[in-house]
C-alpha atoms as a PDB file:
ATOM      1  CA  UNK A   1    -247.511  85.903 -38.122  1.00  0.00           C
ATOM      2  CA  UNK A   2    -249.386  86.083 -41.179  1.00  0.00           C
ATOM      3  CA  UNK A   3    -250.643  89.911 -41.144  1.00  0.00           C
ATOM      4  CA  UNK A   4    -252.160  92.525 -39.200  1.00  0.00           C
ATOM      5  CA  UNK A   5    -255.122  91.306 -38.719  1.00  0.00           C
ATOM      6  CA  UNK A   6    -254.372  87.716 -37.348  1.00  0.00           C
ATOM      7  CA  UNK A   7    -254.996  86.377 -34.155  1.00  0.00           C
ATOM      8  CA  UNK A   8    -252.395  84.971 -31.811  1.00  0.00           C
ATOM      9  CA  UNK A   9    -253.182  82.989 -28.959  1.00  0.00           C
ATOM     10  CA  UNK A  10    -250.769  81.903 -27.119  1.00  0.00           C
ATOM     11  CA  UNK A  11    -250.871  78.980 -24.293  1.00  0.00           C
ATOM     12  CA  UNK A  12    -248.580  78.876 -21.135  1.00  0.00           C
ATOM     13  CA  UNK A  13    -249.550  75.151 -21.096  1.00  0.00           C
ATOM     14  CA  UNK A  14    -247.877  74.197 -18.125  1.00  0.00           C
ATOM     15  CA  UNK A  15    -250.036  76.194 -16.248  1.00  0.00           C
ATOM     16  CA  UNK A  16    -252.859  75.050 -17.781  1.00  0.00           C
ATOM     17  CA  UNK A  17    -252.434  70.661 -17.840  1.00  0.00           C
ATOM     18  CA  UNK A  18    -251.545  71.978 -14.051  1.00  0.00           C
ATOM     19  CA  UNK A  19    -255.027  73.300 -13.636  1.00  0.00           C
ATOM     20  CA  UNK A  20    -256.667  70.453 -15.670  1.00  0.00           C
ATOM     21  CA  UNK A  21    -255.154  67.859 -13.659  1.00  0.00           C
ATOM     22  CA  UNK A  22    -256.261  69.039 -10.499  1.00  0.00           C
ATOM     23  CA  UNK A  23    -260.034  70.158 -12.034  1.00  0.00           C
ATOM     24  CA  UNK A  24    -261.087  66.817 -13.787  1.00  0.00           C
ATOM     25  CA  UNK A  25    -260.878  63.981 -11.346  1.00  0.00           C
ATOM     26  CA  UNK A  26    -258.790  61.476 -11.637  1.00  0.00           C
ATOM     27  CA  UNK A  27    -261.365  58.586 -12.372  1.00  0.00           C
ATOM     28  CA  UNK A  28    -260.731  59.846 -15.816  1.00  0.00           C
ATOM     29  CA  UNK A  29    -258.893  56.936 -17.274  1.00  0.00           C
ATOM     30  CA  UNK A  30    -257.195  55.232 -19.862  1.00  0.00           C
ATOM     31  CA  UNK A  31    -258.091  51.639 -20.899  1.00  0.00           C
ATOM     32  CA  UNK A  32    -255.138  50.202 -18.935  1.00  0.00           C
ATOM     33  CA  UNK A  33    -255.998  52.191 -15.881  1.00  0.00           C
ATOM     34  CA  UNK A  34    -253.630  55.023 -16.084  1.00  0.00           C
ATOM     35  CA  UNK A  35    -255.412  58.707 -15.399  1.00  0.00           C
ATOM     36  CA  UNK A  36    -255.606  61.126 -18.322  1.00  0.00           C
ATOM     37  CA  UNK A  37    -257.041  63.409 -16.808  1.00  0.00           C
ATOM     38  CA  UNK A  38    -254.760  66.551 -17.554  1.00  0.00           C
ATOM     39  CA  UNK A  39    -254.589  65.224 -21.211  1.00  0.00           C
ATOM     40  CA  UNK A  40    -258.393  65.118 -21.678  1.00  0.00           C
ATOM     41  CA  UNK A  41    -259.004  68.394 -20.027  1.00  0.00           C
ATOM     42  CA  UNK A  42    -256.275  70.550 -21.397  1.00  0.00           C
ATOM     43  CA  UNK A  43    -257.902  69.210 -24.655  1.00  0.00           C
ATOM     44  CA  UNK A  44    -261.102  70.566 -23.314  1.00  0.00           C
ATOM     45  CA  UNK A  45    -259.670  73.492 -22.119  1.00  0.00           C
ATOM     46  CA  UNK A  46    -258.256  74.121 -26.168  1.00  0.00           C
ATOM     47  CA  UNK A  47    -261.798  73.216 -27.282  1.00  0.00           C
ATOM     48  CA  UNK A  48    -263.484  76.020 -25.174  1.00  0.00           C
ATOM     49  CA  UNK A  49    -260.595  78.550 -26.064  1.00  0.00           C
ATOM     50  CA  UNK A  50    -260.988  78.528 -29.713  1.00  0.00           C
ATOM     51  CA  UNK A  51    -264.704  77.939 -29.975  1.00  0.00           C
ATOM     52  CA  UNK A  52    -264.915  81.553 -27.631  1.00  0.00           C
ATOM     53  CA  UNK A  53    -261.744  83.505 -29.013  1.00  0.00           C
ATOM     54  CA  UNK A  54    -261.517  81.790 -32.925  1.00  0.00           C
ATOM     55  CA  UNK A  55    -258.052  82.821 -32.971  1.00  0.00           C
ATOM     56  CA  UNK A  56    -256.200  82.552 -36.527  1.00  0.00           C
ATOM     57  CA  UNK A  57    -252.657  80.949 -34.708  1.00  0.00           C
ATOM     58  CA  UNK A  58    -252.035  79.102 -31.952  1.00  0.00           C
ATOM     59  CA  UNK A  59    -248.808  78.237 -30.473  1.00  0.00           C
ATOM     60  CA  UNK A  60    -248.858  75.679 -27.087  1.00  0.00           C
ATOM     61  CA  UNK A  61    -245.402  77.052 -25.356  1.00  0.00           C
ATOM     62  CA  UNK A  62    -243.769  74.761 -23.282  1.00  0.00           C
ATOM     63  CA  UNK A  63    -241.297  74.740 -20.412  1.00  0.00           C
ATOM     64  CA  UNK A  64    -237.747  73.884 -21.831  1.00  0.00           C
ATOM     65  CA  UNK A  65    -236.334  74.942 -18.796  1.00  0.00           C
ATOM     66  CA  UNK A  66    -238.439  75.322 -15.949  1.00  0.00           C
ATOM     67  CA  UNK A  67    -235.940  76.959 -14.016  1.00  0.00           C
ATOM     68  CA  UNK A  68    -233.323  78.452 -16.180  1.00  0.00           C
ATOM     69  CA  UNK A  69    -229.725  78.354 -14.857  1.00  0.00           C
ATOM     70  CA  UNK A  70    -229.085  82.368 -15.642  1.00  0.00           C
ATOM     71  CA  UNK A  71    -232.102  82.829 -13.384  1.00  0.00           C
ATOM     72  CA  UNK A  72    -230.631  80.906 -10.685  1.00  0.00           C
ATOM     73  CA  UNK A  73    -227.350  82.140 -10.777  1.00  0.00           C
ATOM     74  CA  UNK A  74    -228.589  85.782 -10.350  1.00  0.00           C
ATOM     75  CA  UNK A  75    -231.012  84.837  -7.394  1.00  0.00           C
ATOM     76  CA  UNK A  76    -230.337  81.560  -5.977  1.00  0.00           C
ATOM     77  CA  UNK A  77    -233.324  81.191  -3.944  1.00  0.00           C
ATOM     78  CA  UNK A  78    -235.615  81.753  -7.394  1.00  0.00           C
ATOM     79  CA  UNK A  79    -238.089  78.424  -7.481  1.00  0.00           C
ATOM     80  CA  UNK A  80    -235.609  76.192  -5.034  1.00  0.00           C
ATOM     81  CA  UNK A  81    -238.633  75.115  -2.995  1.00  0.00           C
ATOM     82  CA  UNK A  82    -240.195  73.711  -5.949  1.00  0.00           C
ATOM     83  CA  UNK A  83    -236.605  71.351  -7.058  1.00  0.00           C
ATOM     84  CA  UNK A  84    -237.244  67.648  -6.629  1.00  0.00           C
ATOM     85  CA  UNK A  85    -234.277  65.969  -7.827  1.00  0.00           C
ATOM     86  CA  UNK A  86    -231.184  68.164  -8.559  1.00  0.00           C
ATOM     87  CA  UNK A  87    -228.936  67.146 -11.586  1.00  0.00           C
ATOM     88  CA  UNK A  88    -225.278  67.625 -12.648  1.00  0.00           C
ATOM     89  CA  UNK A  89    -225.497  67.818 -16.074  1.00  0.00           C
ATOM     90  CA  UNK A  90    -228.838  69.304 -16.970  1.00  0.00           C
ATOM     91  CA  UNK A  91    -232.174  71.128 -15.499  1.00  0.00           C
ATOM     92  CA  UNK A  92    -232.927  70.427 -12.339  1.00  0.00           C
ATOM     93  CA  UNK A  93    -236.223  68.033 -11.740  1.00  0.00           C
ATOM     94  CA  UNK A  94    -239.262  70.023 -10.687  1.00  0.00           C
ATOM     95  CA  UNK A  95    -241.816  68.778  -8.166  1.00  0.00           C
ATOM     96  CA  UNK A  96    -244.916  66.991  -9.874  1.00  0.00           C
ATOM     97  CA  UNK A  97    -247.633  64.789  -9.147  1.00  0.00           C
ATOM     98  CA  UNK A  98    -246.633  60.953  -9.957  1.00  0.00           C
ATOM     99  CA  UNK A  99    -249.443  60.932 -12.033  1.00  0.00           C
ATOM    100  CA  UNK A 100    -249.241  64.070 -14.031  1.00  0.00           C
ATOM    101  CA  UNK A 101    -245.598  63.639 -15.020  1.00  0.00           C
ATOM    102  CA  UNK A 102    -246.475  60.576 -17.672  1.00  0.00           C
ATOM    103  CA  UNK A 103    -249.586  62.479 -19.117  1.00  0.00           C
ATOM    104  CA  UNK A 104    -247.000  65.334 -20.069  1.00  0.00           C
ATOM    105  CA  UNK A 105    -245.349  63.210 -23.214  1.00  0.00           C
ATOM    106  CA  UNK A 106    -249.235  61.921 -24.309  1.00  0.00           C
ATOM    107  CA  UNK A 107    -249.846  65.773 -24.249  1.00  0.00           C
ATOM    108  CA  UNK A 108    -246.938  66.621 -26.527  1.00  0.00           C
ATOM    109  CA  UNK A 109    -247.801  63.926 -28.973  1.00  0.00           C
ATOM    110  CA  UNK A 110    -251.387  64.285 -29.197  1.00  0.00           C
ATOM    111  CA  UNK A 111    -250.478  68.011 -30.131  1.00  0.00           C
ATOM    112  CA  UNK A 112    -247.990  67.529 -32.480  1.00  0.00           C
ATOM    113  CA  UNK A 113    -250.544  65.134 -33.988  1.00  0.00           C
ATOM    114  CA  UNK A 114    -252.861  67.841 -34.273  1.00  0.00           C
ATOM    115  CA  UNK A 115    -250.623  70.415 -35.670  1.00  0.00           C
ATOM    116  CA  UNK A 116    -251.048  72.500 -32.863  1.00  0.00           C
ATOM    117  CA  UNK A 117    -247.836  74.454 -33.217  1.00  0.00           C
ATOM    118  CA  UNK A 118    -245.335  73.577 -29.926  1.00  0.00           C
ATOM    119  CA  UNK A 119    -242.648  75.279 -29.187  1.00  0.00           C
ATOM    120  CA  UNK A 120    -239.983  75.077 -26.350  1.00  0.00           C
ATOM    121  CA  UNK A 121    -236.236  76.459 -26.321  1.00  0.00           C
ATOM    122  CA  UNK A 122    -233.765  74.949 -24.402  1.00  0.00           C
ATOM    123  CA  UNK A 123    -232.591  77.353 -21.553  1.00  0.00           C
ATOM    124  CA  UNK A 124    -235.761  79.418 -21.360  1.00  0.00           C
ATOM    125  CA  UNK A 125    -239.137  79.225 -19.456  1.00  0.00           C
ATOM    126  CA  UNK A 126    -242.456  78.914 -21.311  1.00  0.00           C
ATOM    127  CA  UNK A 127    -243.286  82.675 -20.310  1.00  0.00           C
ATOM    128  CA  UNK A 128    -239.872  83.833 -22.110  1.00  0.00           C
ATOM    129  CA  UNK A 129    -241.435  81.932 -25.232  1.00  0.00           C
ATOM    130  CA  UNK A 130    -244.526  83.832 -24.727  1.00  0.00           C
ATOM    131  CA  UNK A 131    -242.751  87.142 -24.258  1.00  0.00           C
ATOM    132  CA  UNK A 132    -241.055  86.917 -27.515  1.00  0.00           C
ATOM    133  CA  UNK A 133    -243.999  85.768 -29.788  1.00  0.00           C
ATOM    134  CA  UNK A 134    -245.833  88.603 -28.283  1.00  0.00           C
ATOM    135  CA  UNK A 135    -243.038  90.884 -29.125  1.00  0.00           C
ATOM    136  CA  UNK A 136    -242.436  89.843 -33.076  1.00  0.00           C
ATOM    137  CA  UNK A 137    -246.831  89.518 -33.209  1.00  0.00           C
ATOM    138  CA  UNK A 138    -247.720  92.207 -35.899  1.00  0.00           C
ATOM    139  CA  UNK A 139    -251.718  91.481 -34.596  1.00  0.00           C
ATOM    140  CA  UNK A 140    -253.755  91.464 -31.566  1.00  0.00           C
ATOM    141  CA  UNK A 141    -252.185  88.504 -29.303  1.00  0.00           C
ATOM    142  CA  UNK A 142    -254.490  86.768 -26.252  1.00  0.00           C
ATOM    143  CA  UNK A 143    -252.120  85.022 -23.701  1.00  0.00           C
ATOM    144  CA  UNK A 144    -253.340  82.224 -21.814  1.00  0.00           C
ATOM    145  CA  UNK A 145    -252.556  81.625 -18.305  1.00  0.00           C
ATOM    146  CA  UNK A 146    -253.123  80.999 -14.929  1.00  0.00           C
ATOM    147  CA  UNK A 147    -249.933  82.691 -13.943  1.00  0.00           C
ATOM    148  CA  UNK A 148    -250.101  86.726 -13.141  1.00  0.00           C
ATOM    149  CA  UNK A 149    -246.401  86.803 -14.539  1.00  0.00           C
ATOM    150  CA  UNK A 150    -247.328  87.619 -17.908  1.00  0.00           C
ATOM    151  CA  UNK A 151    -249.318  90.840 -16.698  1.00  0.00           C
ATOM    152  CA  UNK A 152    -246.238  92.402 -17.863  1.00  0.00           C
ATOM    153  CA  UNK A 153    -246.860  91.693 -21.241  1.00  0.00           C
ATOM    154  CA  UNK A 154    -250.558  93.300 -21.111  1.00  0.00           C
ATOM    155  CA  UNK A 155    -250.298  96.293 -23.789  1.00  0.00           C
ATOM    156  CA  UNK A 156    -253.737  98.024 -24.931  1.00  0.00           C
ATOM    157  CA  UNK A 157    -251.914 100.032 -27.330  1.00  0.00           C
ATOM    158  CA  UNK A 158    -250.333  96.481 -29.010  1.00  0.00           C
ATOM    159  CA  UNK A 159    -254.020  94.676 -28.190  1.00  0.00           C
ATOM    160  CA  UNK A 160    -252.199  91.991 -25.938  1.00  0.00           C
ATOM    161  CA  UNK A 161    -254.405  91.168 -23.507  1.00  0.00           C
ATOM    162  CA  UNK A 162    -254.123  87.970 -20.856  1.00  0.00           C
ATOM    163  CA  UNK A 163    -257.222  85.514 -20.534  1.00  0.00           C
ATOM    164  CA  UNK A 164    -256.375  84.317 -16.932  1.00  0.00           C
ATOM    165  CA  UNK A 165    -258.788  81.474 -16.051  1.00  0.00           C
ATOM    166  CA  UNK A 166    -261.032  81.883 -12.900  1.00  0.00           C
ATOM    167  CA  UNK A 167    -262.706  78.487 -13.131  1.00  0.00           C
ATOM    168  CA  UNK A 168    -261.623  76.499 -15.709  1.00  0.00           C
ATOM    169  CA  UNK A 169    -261.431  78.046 -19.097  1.00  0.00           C
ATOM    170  CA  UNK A 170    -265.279  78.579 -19.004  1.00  0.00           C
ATOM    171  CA  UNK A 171    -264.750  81.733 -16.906  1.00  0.00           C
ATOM    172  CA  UNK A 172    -261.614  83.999 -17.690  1.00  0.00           C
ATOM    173  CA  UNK A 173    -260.307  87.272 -16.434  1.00  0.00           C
ATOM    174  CA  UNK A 174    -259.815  89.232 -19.550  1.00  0.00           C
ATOM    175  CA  UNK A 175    -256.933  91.419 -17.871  1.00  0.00           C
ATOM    176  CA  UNK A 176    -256.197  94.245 -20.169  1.00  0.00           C
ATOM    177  CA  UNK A 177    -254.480  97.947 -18.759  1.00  0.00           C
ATOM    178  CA  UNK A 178    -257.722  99.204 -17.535  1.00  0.00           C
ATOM    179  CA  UNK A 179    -258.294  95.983 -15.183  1.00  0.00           C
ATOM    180  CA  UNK A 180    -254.537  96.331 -14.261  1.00  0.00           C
ATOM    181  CA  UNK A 181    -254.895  99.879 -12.959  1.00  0.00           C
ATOM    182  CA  UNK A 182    -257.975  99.354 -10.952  1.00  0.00           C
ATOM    183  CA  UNK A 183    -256.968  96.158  -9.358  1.00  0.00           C
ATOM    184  CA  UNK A 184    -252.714  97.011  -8.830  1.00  0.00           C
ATOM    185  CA  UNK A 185    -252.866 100.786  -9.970  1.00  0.00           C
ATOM    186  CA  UNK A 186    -250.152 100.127 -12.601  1.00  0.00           C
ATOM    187  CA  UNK A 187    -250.236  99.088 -16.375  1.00  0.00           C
ATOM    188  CA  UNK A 188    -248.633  96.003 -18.069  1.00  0.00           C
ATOM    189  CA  UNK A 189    -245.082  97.655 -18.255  1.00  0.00           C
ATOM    190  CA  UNK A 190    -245.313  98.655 -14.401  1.00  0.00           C
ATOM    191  CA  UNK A 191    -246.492  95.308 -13.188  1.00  0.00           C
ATOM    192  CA  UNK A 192    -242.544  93.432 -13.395  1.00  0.00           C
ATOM    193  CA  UNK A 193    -241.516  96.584 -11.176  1.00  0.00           C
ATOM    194  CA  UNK A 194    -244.267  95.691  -8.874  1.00  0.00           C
ATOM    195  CA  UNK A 195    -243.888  91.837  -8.167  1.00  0.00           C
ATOM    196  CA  UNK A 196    -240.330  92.614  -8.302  1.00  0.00           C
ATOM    197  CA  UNK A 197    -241.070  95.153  -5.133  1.00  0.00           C
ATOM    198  CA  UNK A 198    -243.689  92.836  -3.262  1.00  0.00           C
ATOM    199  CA  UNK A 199    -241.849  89.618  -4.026  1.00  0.00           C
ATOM    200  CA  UNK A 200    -243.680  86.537  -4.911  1.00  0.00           C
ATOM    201  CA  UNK A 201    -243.029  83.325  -2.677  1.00  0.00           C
ATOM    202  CA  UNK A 202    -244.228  80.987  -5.025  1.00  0.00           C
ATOM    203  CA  UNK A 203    -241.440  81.978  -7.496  1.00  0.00           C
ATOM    204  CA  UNK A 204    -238.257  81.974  -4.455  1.00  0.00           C
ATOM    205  CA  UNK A 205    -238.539  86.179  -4.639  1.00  0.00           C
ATOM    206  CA  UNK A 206    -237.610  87.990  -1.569  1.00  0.00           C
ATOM    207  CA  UNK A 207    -239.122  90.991  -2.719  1.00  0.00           C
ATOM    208  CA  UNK A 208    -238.084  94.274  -0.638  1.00  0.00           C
ATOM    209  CA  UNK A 209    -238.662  93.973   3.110  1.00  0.00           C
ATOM    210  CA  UNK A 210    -241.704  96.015   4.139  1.00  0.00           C
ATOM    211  CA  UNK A 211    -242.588  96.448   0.526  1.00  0.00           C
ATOM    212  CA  UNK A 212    -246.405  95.053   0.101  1.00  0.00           C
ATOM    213  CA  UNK A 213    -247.989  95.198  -2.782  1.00  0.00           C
ATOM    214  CA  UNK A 214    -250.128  98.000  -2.069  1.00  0.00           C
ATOM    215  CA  UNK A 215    -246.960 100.370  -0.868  1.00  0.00           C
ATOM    216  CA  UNK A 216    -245.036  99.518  -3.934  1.00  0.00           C
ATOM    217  CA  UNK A 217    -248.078 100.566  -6.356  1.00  0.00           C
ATOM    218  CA  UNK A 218    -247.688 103.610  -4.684  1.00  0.00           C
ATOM    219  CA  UNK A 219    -244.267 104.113  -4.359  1.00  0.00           C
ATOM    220  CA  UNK A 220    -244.744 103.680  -8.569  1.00  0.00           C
ATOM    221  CA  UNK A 221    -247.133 106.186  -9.102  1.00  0.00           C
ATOM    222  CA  UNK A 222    -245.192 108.531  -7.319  1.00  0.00           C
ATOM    223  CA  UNK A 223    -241.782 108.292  -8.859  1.00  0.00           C
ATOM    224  CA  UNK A 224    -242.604 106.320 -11.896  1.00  0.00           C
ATOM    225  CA  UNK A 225    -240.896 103.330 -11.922  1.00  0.00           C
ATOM    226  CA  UNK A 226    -238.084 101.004 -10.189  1.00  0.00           C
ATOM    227  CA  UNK A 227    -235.328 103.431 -11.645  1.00  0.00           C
ATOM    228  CA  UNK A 228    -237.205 106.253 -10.422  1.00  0.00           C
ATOM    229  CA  UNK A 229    -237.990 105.098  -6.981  1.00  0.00           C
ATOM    230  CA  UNK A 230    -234.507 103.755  -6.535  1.00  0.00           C
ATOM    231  CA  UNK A 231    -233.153 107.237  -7.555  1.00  0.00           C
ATOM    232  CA  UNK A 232    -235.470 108.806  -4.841  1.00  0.00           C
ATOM    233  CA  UNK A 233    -233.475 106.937  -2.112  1.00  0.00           C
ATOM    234  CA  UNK A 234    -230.221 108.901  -3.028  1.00  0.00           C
ATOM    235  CA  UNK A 235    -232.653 112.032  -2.915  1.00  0.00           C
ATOM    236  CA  UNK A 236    -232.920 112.975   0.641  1.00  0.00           C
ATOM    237  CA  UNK A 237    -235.554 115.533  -0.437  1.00  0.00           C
ATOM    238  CA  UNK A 238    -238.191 112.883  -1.815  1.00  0.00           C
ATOM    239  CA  UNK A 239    -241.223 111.758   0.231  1.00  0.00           C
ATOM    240  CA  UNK A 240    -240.010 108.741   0.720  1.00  0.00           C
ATOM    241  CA  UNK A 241    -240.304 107.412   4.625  1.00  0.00           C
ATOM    242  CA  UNK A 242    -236.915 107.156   6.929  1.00  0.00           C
ATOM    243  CA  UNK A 243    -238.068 103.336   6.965  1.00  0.00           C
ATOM    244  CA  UNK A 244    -238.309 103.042   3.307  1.00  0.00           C
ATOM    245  CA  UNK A 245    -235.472 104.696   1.836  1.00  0.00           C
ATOM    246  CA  UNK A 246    -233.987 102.507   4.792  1.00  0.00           C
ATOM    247  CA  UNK A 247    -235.477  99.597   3.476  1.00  0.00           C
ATOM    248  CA  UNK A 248    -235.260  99.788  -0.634  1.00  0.00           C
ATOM    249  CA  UNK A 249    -231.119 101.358   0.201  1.00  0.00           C
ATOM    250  CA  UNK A 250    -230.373  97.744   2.237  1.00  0.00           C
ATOM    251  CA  UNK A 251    -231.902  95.988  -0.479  1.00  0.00           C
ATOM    252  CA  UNK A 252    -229.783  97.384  -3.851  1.00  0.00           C
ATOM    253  CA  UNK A 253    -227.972  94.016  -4.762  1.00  0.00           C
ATOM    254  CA  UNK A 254    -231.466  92.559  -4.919  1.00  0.00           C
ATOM    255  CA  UNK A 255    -233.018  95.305  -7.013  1.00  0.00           C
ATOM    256  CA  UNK A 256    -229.664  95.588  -9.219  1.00  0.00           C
ATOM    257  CA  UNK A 257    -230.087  91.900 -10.435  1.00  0.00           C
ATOM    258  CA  UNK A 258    -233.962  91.115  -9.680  1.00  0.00           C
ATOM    259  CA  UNK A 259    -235.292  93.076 -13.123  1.00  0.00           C
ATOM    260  CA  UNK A 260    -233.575  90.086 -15.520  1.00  0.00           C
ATOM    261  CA  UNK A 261    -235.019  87.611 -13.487  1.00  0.00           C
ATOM    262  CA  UNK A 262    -238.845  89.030 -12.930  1.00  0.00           C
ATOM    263  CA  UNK A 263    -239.412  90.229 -16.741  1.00  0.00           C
ATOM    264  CA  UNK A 264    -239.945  87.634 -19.485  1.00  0.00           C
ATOM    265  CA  UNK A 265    -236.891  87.565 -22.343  1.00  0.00           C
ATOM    266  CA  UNK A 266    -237.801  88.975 -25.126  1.00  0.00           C
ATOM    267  CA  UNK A 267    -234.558  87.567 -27.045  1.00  0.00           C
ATOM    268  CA  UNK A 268    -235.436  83.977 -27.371  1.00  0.00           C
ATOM    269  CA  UNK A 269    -234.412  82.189 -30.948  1.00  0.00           C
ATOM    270  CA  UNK A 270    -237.587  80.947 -31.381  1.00  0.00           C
ATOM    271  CA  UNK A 271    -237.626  77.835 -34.247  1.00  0.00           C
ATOM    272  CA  UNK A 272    -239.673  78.104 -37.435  1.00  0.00           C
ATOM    273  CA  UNK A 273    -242.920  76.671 -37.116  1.00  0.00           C
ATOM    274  CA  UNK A 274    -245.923  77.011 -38.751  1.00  0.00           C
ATOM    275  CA  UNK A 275    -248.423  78.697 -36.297  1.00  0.00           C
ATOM    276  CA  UNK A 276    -251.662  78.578 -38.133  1.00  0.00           C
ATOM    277  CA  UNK A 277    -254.542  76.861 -36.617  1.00  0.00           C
ATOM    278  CA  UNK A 278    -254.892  73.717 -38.123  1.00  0.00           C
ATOM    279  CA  UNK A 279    -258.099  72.546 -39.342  1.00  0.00           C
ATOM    280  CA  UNK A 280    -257.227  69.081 -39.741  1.00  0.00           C
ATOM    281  CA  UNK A 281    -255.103  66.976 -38.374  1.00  0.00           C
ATOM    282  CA  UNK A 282    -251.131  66.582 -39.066  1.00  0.00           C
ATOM    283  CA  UNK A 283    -251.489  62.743 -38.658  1.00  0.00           C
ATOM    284  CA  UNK A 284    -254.159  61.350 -38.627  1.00  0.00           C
ATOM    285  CA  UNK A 285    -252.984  57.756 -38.277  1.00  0.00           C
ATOM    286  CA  UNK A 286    -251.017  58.835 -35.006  1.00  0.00           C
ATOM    287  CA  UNK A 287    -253.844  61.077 -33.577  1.00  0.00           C
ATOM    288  CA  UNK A 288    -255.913  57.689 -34.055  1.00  0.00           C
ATOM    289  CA  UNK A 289    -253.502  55.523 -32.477  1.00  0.00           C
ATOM    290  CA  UNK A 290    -253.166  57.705 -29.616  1.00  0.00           C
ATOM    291  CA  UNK A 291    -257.042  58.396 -28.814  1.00  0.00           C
ATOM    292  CA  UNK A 292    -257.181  54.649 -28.927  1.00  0.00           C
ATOM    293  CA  UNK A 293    -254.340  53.832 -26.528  1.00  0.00           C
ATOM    294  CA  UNK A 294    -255.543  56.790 -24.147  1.00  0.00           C
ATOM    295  CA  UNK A 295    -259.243  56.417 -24.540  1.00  0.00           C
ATOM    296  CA  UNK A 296    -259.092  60.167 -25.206  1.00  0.00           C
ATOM    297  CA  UNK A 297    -263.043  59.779 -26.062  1.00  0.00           C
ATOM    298  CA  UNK A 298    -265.448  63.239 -26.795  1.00  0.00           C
ATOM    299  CA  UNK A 299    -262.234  65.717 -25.498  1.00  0.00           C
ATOM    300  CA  UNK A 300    -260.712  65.105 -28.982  1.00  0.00           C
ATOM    301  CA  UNK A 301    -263.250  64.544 -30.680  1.00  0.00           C
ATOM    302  CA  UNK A 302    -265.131  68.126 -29.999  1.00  0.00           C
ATOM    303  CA  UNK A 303    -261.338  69.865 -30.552  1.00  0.00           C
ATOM    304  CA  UNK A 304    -261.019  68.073 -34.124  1.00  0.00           C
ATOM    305  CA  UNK A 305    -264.909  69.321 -34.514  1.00  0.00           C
ATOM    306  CA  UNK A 306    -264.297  72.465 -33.726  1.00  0.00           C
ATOM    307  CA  UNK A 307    -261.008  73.159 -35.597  1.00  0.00           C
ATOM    308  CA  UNK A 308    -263.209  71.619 -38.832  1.00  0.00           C
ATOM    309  CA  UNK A 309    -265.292  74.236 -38.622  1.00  0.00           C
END
């Protein structure tokens, strides 16, 4: 980052072609036929973010590993609904629609084109890459996603908000600590502790049996945090119920390994790369070729008008 008062937004943009794809039909075609419709409306979706939010940087972090092997081999169960094909030698192959999966390279070239800064590391998710730009930001940092994981990152203090969109990008839940309290009752740093509690199904997380989301807020308000609650179970004089001290005591070889898994790495080696917004394009001659082979139309053309301004 360039100085204090910089800007950083930062895209989970898996999360968000995801929601493109399945918000702009898929009549929105190429000339040969082939549906571009997560390319044109992530595009859209960029447009929209930086004509609202005019952040200085912008980094579009990617999935190197969807479903890192450490991850795995400390909960087994973490994201093994979504596996398609399972591989020897490398990641496994995640579930995606046949016609997303070839609009996911176009995407990656047409940014790199751009100069839209893009950065994935090889054995972490895109929300690791997240966690550590938003740890080494020396400026107020806007995450972008449709994926409450990164409520852990939320910090008032820091100014790290999340812009989670509601309906498209047109309408996004600015969640910042207040928002967090009155909606879970805990603040960015509590909210790992809670999914980690409640699980979350759509990530392979048991969670603690009998442990909803509203009984672990409050079993964090009244001792604190995961350390404290789990140190209440060896009290027998805290107010916790016979059921769950029961409960959170059968499930310590979940809680002892669950915390790595649930909270975003703050550790990754993140590459060099220049983060600035660009204002013109890297290539031109490649971002031409490419809105010509994908008939990518008005989406890039109102990004490349907007990031001229």
């Amino acid at each position: 980052m360039r100085g204090v008062t910089r800007r950083l937004m930062l895209l989970d943009t898996a999360s968000l072609y995801f929601r493109a794809y399945f918000g702009v039909p898929d009549s929105v075609r190429a000339p040969d036929g082939t549906p571009v419709n997560a390319v044109r409306g992530l595009l859209d979706f960029i447009d929209r973010l930086v004509k609202d939010h005019h952040p200085d940087d912008l980094v579009a972090c990617m999935d190197a590993d969807w479903r890192p092997q450490w991850r795995v081999d400390l909960i087994p169960s973490y994201k093994a609904h979504r596996v398609a094909v399972e591989t020897e030698t490398g990641p496994d192959e995640e579930e995606v629609p046949d016609t997303l999966s070839p609009q996911v390279p176009v995407i990656e070239d047409v940014l790199d084109a751009l100069g839209i800064a893009r950065v994935g590391v090889e054995g972490y998710e895109a929300d690791d890459v997240i966690g550590t730009f938003t740890g080494r930001a020396t400026g107020p940092v806007d995450i972008v996603t449709g994926d409450r994981d990164l409520y852990q990152l939320v910090d008032d203090e820091r100014e790290v908000r999340v812009l989670y969109p509601l309906k498209g990008v047109g309408t996004l839940q600015l969640t910042d600590e207040t928002w967090l309290r009155e909606k879970y009752g805990v603040d960015g740093s509590g909210y790992a502790d809670l999914a980690l509690l409640r699980g979350d199904p759509s990530d392979g997380l048991p969670g603690v049996p009998g442990i909803g989301e509203k009984t672990a807020a409050k079993l964090l308000d009244a001792f604190g945090d995961l350390a404290g609650i789990m140190t209440a179970v060896d009290d027998p004089k805290s107010a916790l119920t016979p059921s769950q001290r029961r409960r959170l005591d059968e499930s310590r070889p979940y809680v002892a390994l669950a915390p790595e898994v649930v909270r975003v790495a703050g550790d990754v080696p993140l590459p060099g790369v220049d983060t600035a917004l660009p204002h013109t394009p890297r290539d031109p001659a490649a971002l031409d070729a490419l809105a010509a082979r994908w008939g990518l139309g008005g989406s890039l053309q109102r990004l490349l008008t907007t990031l001229g301004t």
